[in-house]
C-alpha atoms as a PDB file:
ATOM      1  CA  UNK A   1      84.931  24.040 -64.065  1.00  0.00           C
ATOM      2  CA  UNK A   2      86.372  21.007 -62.499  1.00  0.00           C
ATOM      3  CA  UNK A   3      88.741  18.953 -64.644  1.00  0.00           C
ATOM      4  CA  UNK A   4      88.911  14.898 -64.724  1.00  0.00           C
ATOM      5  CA  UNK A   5      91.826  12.963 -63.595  1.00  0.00           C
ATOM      6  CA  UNK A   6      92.040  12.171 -67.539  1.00  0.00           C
ATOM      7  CA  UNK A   7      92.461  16.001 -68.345  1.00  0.00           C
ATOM      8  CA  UNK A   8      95.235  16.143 -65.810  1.00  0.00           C
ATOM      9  CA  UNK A   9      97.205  13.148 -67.145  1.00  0.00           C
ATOM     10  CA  UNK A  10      96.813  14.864 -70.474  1.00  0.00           C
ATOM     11  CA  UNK A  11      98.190  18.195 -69.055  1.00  0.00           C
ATOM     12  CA  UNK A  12     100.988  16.007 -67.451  1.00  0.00           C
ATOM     13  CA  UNK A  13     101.696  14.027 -70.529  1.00  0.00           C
ATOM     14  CA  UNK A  14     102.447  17.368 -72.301  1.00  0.00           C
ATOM     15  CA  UNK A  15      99.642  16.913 -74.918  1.00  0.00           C
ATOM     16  CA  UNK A  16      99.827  20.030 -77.034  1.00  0.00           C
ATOM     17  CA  UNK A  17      96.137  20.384 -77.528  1.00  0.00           C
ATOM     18  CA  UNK A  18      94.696  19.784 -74.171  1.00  0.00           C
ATOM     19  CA  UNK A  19      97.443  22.236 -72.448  1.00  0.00           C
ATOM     20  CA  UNK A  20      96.245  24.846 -74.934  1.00  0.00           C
ATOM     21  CA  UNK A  21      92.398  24.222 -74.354  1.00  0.00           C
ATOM     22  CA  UNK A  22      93.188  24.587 -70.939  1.00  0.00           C
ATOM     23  CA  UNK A  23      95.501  27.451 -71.232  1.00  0.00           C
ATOM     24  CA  UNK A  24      92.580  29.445 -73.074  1.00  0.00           C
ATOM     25  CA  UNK A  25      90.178  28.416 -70.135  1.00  0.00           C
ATOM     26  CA  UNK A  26      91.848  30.105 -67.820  1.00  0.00           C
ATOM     27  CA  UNK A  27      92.677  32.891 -70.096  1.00  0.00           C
ATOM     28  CA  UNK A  28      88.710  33.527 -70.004  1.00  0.00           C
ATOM     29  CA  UNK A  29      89.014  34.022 -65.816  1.00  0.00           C
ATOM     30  CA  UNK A  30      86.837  30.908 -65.453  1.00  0.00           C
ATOM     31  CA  UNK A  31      87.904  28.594 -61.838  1.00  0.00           C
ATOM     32  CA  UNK A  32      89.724  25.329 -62.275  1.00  0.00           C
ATOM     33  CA  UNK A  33      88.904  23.532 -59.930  1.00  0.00           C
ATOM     34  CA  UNK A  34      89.485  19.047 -59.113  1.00  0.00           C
ATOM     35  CA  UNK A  35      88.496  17.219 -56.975  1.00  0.00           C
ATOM     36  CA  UNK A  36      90.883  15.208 -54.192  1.00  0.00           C
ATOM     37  CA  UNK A  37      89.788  11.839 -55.645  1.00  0.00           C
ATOM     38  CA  UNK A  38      91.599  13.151 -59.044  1.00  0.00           C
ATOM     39  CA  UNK A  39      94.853  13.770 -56.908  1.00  0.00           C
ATOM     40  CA  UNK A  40      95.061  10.630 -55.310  1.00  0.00           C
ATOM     41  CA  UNK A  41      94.264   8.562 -58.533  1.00  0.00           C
ATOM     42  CA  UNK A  42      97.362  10.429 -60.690  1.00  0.00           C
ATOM     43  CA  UNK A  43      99.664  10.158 -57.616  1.00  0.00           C
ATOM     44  CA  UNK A  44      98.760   6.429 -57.267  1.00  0.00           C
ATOM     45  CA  UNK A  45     100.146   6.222 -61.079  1.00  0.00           C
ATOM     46  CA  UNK A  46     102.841   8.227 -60.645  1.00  0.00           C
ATOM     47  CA  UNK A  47     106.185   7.464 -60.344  1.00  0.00           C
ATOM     48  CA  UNK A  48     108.422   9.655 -57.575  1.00  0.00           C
ATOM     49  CA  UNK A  49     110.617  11.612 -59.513  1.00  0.00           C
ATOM     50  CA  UNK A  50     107.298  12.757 -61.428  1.00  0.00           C
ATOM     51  CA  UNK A  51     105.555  13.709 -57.860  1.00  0.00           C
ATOM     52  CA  UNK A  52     106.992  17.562 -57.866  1.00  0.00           C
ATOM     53  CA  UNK A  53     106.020  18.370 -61.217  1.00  0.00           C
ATOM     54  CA  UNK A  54     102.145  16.749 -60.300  1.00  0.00           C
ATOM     55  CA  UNK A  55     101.967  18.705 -56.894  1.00  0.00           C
ATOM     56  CA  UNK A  56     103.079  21.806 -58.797  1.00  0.00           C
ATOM     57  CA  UNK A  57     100.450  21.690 -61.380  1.00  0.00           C
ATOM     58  CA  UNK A  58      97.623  20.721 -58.755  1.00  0.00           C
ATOM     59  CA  UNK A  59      98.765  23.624 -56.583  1.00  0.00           C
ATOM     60  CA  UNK A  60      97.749  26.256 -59.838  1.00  0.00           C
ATOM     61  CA  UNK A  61      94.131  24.822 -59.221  1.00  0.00           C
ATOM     62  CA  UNK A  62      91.324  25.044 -56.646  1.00  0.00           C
ATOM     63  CA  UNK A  63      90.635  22.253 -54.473  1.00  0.00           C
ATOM     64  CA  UNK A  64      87.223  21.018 -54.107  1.00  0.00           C
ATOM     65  CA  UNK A  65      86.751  19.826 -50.553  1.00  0.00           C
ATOM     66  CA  UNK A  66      84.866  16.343 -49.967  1.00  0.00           C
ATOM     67  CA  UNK A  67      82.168  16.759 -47.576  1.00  0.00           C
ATOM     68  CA  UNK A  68      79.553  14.489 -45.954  1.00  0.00           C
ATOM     69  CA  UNK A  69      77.041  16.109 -48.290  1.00  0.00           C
ATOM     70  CA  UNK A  70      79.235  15.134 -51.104  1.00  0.00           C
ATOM     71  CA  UNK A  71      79.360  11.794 -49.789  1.00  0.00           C
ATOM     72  CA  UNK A  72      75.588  11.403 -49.759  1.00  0.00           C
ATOM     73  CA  UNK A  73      75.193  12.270 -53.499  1.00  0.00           C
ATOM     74  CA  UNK A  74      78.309  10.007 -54.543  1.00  0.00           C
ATOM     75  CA  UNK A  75      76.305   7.134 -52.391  1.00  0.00           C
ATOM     76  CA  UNK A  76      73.035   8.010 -54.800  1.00  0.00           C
ATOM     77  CA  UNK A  77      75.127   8.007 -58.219  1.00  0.00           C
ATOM     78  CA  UNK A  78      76.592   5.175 -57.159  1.00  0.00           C
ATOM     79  CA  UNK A  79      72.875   3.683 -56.346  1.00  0.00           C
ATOM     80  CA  UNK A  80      71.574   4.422 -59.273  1.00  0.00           C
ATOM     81  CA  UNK A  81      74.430   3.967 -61.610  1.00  0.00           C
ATOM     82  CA  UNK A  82      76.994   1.598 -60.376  1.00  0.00           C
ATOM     83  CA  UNK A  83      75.013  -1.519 -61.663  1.00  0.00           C
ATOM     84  CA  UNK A  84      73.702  -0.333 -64.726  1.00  0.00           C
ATOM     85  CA  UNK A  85      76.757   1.652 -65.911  1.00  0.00           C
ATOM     86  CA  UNK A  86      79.652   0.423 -63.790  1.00  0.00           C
ATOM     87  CA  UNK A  87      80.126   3.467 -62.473  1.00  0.00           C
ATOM     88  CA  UNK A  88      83.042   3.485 -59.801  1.00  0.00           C
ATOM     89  CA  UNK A  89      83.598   5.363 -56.187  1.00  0.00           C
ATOM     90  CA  UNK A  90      85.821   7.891 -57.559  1.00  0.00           C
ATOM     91  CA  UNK A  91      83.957   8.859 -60.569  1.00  0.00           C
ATOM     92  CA  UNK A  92      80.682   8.455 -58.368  1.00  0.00           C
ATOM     93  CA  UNK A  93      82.950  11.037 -56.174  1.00  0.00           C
ATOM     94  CA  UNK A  94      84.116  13.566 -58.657  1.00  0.00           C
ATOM     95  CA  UNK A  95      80.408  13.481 -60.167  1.00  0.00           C
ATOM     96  CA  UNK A  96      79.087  14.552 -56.646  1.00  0.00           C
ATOM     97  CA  UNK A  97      81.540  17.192 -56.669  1.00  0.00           C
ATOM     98  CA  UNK A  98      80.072  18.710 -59.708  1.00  0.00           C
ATOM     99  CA  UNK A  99      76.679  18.664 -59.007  1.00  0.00           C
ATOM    100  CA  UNK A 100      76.644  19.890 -55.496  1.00  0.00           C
ATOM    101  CA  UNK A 101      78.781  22.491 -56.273  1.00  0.00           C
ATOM    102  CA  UNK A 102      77.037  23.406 -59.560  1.00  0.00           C
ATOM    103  CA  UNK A 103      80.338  22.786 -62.103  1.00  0.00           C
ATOM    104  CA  UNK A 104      80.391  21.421 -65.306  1.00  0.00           C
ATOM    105  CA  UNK A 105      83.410  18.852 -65.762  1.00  0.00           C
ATOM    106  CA  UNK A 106      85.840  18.483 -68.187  1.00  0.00           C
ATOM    107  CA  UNK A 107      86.576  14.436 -69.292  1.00  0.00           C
ATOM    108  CA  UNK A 108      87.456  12.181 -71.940  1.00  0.00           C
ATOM    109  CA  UNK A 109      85.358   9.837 -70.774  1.00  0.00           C
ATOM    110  CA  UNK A 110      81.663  10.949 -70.063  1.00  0.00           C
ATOM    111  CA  UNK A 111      80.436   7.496 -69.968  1.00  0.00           C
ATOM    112  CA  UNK A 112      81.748   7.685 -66.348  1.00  0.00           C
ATOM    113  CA  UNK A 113      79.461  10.198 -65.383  1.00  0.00           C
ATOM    114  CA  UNK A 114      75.915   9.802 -65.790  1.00  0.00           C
ATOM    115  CA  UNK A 115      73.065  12.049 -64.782  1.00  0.00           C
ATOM    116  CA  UNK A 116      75.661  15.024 -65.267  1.00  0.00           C
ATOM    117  CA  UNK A 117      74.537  17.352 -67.889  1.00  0.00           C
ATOM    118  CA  UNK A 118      77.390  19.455 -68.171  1.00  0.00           C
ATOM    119  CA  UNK A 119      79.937  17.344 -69.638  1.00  0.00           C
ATOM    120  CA  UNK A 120      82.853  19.218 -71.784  1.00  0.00           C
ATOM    121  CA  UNK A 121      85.329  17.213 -73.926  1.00  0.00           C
ATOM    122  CA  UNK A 122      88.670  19.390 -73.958  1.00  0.00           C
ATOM    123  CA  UNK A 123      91.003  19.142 -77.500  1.00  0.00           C
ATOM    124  CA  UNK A 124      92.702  16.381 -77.716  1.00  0.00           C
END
């Protein structure tokens, strides 16, 4: 399972239900994993006192690495789907992620990512 930069910020914000829903995920032994892109857009937002307490909670997951391969399928979201849907480099990025390494993703926002069929909406 990877998880959106708009879990994270939920996680970070301290939102009861979303902490839970994650805290059951990983109760079932499923992988949480992010992608890179997700790290660098909540550290771009962050402020610097709030840096240790981001790095800590990115350290409890799996990093998925960006490849070349991963940049080829982010290039053909973005081809098919930047125009139509406005669909941005990063989300084009963390959508690659998913389907070249066969995750579903976890986001509040699955407008951002179509052509992905498994899309899960945490509690909120």
């Amino acid at each position: 399972m990877i998880i959106d930069s708009d879990v994270i910020i939920e996680i970070l914000r301290g939102n009861a239900k979303t902490t839970s829903w994650l805290r059951k995920l990983r109760a079932s032994g499923l992988a949480i994993r992010y992608s890179p892109v997700s790290r660098a857009e909540i550290r771009a937002g962050a402020r610097i006192k709030e840096r240790a307490k981001i790095s800590a909670l990115f350290e409890s997951f799996a990093v998925l690495p960006v490849e070349a391969s991963t940049g080829d399928i982010a290039g053909d979201q973005l081809s098919r789907f930047a125009r139509s849907r406005g669909v941005q480099l990063g989300d084009a990025l963390i959508a690659a992620s998913a389907l070249e390494h066969g995750e579903d993703l976890a986001t509040f926002n699955a407008k951002h990512f179509p052509g992905l069929k498994g899309i899960l909406t945490p509690d909120r």
